[in-house]
Protein backbone atom coordinates (compact mmCIF):
# COMPACT_ATOMS: atom_id res chain seq x y z
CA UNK A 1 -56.73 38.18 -28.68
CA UNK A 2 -53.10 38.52 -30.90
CA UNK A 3 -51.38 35.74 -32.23
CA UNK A 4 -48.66 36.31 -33.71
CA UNK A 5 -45.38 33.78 -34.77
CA UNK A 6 -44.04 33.68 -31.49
CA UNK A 7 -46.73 35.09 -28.93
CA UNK A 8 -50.21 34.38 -27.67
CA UNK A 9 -51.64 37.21 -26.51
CA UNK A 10 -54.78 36.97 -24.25
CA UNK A 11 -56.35 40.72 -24.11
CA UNK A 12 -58.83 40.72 -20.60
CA UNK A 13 -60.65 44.56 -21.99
CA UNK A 14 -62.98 44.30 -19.50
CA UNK A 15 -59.96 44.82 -16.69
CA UNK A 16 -57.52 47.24 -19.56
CA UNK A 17 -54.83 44.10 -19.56
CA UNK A 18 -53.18 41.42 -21.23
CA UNK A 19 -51.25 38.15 -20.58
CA UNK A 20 -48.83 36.36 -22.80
CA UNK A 21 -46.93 33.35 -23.55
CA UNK A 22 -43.65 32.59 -26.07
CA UNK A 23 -45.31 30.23 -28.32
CA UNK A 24 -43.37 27.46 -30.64
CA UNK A 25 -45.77 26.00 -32.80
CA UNK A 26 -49.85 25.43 -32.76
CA UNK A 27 -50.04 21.49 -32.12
CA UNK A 28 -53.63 20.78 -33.12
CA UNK A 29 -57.12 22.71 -32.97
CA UNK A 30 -60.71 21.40 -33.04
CA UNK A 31 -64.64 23.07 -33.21
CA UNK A 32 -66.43 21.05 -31.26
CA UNK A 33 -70.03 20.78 -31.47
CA UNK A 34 -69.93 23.61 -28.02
CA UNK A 35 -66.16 25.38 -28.30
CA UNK A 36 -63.09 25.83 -29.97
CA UNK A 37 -60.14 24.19 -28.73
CA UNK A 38 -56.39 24.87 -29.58
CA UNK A 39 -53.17 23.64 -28.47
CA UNK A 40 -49.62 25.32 -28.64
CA UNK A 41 -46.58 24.50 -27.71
CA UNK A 42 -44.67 27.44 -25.65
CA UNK A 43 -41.32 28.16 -24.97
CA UNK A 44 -41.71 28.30 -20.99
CA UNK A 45 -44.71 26.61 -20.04
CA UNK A 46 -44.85 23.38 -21.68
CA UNK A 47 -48.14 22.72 -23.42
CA UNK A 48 -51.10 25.60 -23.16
CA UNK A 49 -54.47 24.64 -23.87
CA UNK A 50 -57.44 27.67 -25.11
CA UNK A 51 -60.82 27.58 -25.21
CA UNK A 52 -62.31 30.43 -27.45
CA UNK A 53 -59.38 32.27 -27.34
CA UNK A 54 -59.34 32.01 -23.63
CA UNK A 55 -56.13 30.30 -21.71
CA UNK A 56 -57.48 27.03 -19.87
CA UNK A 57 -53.97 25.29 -18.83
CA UNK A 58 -50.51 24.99 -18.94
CA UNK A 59 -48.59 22.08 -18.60
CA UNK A 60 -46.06 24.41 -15.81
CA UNK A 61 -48.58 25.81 -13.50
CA UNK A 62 -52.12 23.85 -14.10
CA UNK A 63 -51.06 22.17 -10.86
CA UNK A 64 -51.63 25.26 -8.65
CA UNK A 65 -55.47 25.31 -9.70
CA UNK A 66 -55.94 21.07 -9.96
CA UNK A 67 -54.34 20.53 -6.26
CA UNK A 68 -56.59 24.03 -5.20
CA UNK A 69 -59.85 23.09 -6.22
CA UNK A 70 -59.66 19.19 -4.68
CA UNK A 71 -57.69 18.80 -2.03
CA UNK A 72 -58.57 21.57 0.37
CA UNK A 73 -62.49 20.44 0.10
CA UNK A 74 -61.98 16.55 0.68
CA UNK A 75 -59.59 17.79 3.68
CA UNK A 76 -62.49 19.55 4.78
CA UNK A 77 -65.11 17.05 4.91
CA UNK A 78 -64.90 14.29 7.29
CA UNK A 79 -65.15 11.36 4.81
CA UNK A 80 -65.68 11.85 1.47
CA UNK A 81 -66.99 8.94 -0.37
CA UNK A 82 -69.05 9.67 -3.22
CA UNK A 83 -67.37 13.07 -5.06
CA UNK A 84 -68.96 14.29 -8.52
CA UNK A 85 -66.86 16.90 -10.68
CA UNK A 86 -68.87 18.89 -13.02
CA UNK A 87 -66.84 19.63 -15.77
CA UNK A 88 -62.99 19.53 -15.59
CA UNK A 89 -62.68 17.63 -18.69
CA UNK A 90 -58.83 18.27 -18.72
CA UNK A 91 -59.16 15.56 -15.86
CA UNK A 92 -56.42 17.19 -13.93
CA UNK A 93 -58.85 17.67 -10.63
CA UNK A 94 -59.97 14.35 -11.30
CA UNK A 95 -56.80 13.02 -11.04
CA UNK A 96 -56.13 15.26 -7.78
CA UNK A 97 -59.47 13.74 -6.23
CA UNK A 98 -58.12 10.23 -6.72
CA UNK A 99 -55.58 10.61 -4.72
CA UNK A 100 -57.84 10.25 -1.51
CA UNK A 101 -59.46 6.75 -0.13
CA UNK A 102 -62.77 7.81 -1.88
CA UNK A 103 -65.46 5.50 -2.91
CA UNK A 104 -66.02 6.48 -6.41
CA UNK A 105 -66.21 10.05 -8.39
CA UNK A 106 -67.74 10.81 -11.59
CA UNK A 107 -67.05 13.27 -13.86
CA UNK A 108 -69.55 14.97 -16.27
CA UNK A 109 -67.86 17.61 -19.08
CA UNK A 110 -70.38 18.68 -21.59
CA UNK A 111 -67.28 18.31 -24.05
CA UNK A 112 -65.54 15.15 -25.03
CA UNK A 113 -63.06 16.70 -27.47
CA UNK A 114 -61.38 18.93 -23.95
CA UNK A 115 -60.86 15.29 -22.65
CA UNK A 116 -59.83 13.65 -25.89
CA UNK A 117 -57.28 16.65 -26.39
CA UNK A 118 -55.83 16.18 -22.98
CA UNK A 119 -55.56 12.86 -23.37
CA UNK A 120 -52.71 13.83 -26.23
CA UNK A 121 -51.29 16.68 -24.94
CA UNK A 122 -51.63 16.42 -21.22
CA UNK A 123 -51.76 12.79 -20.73
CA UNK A 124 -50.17 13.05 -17.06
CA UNK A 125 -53.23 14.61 -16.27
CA UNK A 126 -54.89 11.88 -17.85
CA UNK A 127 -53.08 9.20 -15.56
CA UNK A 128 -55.99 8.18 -13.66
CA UNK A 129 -58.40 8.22 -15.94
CA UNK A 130 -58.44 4.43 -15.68
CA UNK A 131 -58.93 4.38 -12.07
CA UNK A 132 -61.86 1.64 -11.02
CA UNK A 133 -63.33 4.55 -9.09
CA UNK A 134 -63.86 7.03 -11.80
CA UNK A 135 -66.63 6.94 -14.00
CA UNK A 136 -66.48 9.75 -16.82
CA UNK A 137 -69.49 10.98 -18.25
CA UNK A 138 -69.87 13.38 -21.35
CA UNK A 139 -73.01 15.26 -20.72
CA UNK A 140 -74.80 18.37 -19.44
CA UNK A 141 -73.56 19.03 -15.85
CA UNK A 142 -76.58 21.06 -14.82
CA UNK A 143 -79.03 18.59 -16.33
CA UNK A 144 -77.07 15.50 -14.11
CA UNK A 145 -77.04 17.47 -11.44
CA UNK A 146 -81.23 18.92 -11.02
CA UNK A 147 -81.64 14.62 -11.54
CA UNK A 148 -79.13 13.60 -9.01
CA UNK A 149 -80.96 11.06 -6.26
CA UNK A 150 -81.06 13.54 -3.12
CA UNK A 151 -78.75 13.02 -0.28
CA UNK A 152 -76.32 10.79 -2.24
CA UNK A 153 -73.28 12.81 -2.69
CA UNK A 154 -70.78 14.26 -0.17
CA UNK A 155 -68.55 16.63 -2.32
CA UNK A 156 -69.91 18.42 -5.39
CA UNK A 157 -66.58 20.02 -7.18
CA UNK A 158 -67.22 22.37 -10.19
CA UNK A 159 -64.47 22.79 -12.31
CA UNK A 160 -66.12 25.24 -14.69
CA UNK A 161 -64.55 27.61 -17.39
CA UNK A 162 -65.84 31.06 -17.11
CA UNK A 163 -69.87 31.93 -16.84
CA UNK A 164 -69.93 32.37 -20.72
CA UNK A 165 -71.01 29.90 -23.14
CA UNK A 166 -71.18 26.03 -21.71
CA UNK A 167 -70.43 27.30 -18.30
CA UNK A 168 -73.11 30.18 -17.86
CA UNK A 169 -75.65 27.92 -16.14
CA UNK A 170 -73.33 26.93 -13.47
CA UNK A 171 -73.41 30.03 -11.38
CA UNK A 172 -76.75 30.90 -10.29
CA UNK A 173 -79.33 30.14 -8.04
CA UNK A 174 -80.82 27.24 -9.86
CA UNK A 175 -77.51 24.88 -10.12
CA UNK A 176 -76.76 26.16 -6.45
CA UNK A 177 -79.92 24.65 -5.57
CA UNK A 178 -79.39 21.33 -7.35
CA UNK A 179 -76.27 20.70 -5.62
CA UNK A 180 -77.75 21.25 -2.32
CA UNK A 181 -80.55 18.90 -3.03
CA UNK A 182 -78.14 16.30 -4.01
CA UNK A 183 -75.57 16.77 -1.13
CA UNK A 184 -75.60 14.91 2.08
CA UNK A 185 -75.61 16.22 5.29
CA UNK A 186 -72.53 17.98 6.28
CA UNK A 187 -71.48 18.14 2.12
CA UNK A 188 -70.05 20.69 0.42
CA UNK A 189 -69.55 22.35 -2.70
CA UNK A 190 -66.15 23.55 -4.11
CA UNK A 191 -66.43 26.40 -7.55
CA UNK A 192 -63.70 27.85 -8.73
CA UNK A 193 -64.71 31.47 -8.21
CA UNK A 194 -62.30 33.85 -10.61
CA UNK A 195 -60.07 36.81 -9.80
CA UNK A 196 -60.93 39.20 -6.23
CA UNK A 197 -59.21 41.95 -7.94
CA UNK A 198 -60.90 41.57 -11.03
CA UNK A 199 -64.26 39.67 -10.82
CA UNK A 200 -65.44 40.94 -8.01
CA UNK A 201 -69.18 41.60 -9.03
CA UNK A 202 -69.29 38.08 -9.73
CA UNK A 203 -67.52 36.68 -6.80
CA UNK A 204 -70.35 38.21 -4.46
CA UNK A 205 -72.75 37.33 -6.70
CA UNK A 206 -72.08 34.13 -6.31
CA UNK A 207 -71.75 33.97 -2.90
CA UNK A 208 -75.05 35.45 -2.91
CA UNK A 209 -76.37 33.28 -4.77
CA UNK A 210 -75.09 30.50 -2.78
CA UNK A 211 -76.49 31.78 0.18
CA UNK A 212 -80.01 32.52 -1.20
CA UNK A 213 -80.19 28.59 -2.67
CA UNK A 214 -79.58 27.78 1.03
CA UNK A 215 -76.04 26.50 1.95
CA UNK A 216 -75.26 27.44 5.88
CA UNK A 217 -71.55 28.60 5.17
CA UNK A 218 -69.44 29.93 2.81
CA UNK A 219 -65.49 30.18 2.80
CA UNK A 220 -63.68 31.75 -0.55
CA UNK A 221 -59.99 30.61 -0.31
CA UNK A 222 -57.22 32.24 -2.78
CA UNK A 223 -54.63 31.13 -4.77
CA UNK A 224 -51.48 32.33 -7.30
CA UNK A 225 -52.58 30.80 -11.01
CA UNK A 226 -50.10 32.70 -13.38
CA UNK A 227 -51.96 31.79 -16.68
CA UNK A 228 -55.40 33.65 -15.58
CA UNK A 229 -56.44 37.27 -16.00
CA UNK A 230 -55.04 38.75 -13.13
CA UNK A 231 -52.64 35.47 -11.75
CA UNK A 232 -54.50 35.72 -8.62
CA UNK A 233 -57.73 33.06 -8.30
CA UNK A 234 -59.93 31.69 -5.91
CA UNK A 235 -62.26 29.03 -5.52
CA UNK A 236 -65.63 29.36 -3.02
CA UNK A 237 -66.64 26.49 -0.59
CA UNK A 238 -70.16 26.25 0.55
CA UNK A 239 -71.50 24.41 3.35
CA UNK A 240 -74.67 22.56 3.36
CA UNK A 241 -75.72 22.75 6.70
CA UNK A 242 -72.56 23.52 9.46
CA UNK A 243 -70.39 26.37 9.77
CA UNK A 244 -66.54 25.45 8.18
CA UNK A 245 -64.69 24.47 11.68
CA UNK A 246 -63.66 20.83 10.59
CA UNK A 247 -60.34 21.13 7.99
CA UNK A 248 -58.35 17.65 8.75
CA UNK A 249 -55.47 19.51 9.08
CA UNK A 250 -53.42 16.58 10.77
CA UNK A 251 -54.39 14.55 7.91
CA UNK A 252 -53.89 16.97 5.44
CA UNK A 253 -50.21 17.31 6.77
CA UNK A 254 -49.16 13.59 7.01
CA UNK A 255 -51.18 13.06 3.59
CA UNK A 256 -49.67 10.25 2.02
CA UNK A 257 -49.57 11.40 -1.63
CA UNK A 258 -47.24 14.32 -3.29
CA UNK A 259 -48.10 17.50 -4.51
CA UNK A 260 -46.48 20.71 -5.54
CA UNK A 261 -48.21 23.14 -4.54
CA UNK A 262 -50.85 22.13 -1.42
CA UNK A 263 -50.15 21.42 2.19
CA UNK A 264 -51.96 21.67 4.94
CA UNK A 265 -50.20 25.69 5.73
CA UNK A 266 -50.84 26.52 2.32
CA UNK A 267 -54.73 25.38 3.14
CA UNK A 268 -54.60 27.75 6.23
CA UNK A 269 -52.64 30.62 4.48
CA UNK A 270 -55.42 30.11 1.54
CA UNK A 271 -58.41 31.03 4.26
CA UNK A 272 -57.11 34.47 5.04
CA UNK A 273 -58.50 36.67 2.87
CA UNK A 274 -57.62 40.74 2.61
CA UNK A 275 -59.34 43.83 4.27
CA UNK A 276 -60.98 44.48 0.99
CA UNK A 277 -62.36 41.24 0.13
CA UNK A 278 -63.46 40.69 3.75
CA UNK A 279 -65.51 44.34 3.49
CA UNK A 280 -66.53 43.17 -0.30
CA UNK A 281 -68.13 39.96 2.13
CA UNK A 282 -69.75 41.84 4.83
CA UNK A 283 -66.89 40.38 6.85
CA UNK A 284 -65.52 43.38 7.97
């Protein structure tokens, strides 16, 4: 990582690249009790939130990852009523979920200070924070989830930073097996799942992993998210007990809310996947 007066300069060694943004001024920073957090202004891309020197969000593309990781899940279930969201404590998927007739969603984020930062410097991704339905808890994700009652949620959403430091217990076997204990029939997990081109090993690990805690089907959809290693993301859905064959798509396209980025072609587009990620899958 360079900073430098005008530039912040993510280096990703592991893939021999880098990714940068114009920066104005440094806004705040704070060591919490589990990360560092810093804010910067840029010249671009609004705000830009980073965790450990890693890029979390910008205020000009954020919405490409928040309207990814929620919407094509609750299209995908048949009614989703009771939706938890393990971390995410930028509440931007949170306020994404809300905008479906669901019953009630909780959020747990092992970090208050992400939340109390976006609060300041994202606060339209804060809007719903106040919604009756959301409850937002600041807690161990993994702990909430091995105690959730079984059979009691329909949509598990993990909005995770990368497996490294608060995140690392979210992608294995264990937390797989958690969620699948506490989802109903016919739920389904959502993960945002990193870069095909450049996380691959983990990608099929976690698919693997999936698959050995016992979810029936998997379906790893992909998305454009300038601000991460690579710009090209994906998140993984996994099936509790049914193949995927039920995407609303007629209420995904007349869904009564805006967004920028999702629709229900984008949702179809995101399912195709190329020749070498199918043959990574054993698809092809």
């Amino acid at each position: 990582m360079l900073k430098t007066d005008q530039w912040f300069t993510e280096i990703f060694a592991a893939s021999g690249s880098v990714f940068g943004l114009e920066i104005t001024k440094k806004l705040d920073e704070v060591q919490s009790p589990f990360q560092h957090i810093e804010l910067f202004e840029t010249t671009q891309f609004g705000n830009m939130m980073v965790i450990d020197s890693v890029i979390m969000l910008s205020t000009r593309d954020n919405f490409l990852y928040h309207e990814m990781l929620s919407h094509p899940v609750l299209f995908t279930h048949p009614n989703p009523q009771q939706v938890v969201i393990i971390g995410g404590g930028d509440c931007g998927t949170l306020r994404e979920v809300l905008k479906h007739p669901i019953a009630q969603v909780t959020q747990i984020d092992i970090d208050e200070q992400v939340t109390r930062m976006a609060e300041k410097y994202f606060p339209e991704l804060c809007a719903s924070n106040n919604d009756p339905r959301a409850t937002l808890k600041f807690a161990d994700g993994i702990a909430f989830m091995r105690d959730a009652a079984p059979e009691s949620l329909d949509v598990v959403i993990v909005d995770s930073t990368d497996p490294i430091g608060p995140g690392e217990g979210l992608f294995n076997r264990a937390f797989y097996e958690s969620c699948l204990k506490a989802l109903k029939p016919g739920g389904i997990l959502v993960q945002q799942s990193e870069s095909p081109l450049i996380h691959m090993p983990l990608l099929k690990a976690m698919r693997e992993a999936m698959t050995d805690a016992g979810f029936a089907a998997l379906q790893t959809l992909q998305f454009p998210q300038m601000v991460y290693p690579s710009g090209w993301w994906t998140c993984t859905l996994a099936r509790k007990d049914a193949q995927f064959d039920g995407f609303r798509v007629e209420a995904a396209a007349q869904a009564p809310f805006n967004t920028e980025y999702y629709n229900a072609g984008i949702h179809q587009a995101a399912m195709a996947l190329p020749n070498f990620v199918l043959r990574e899958f054993g698809l092809k």
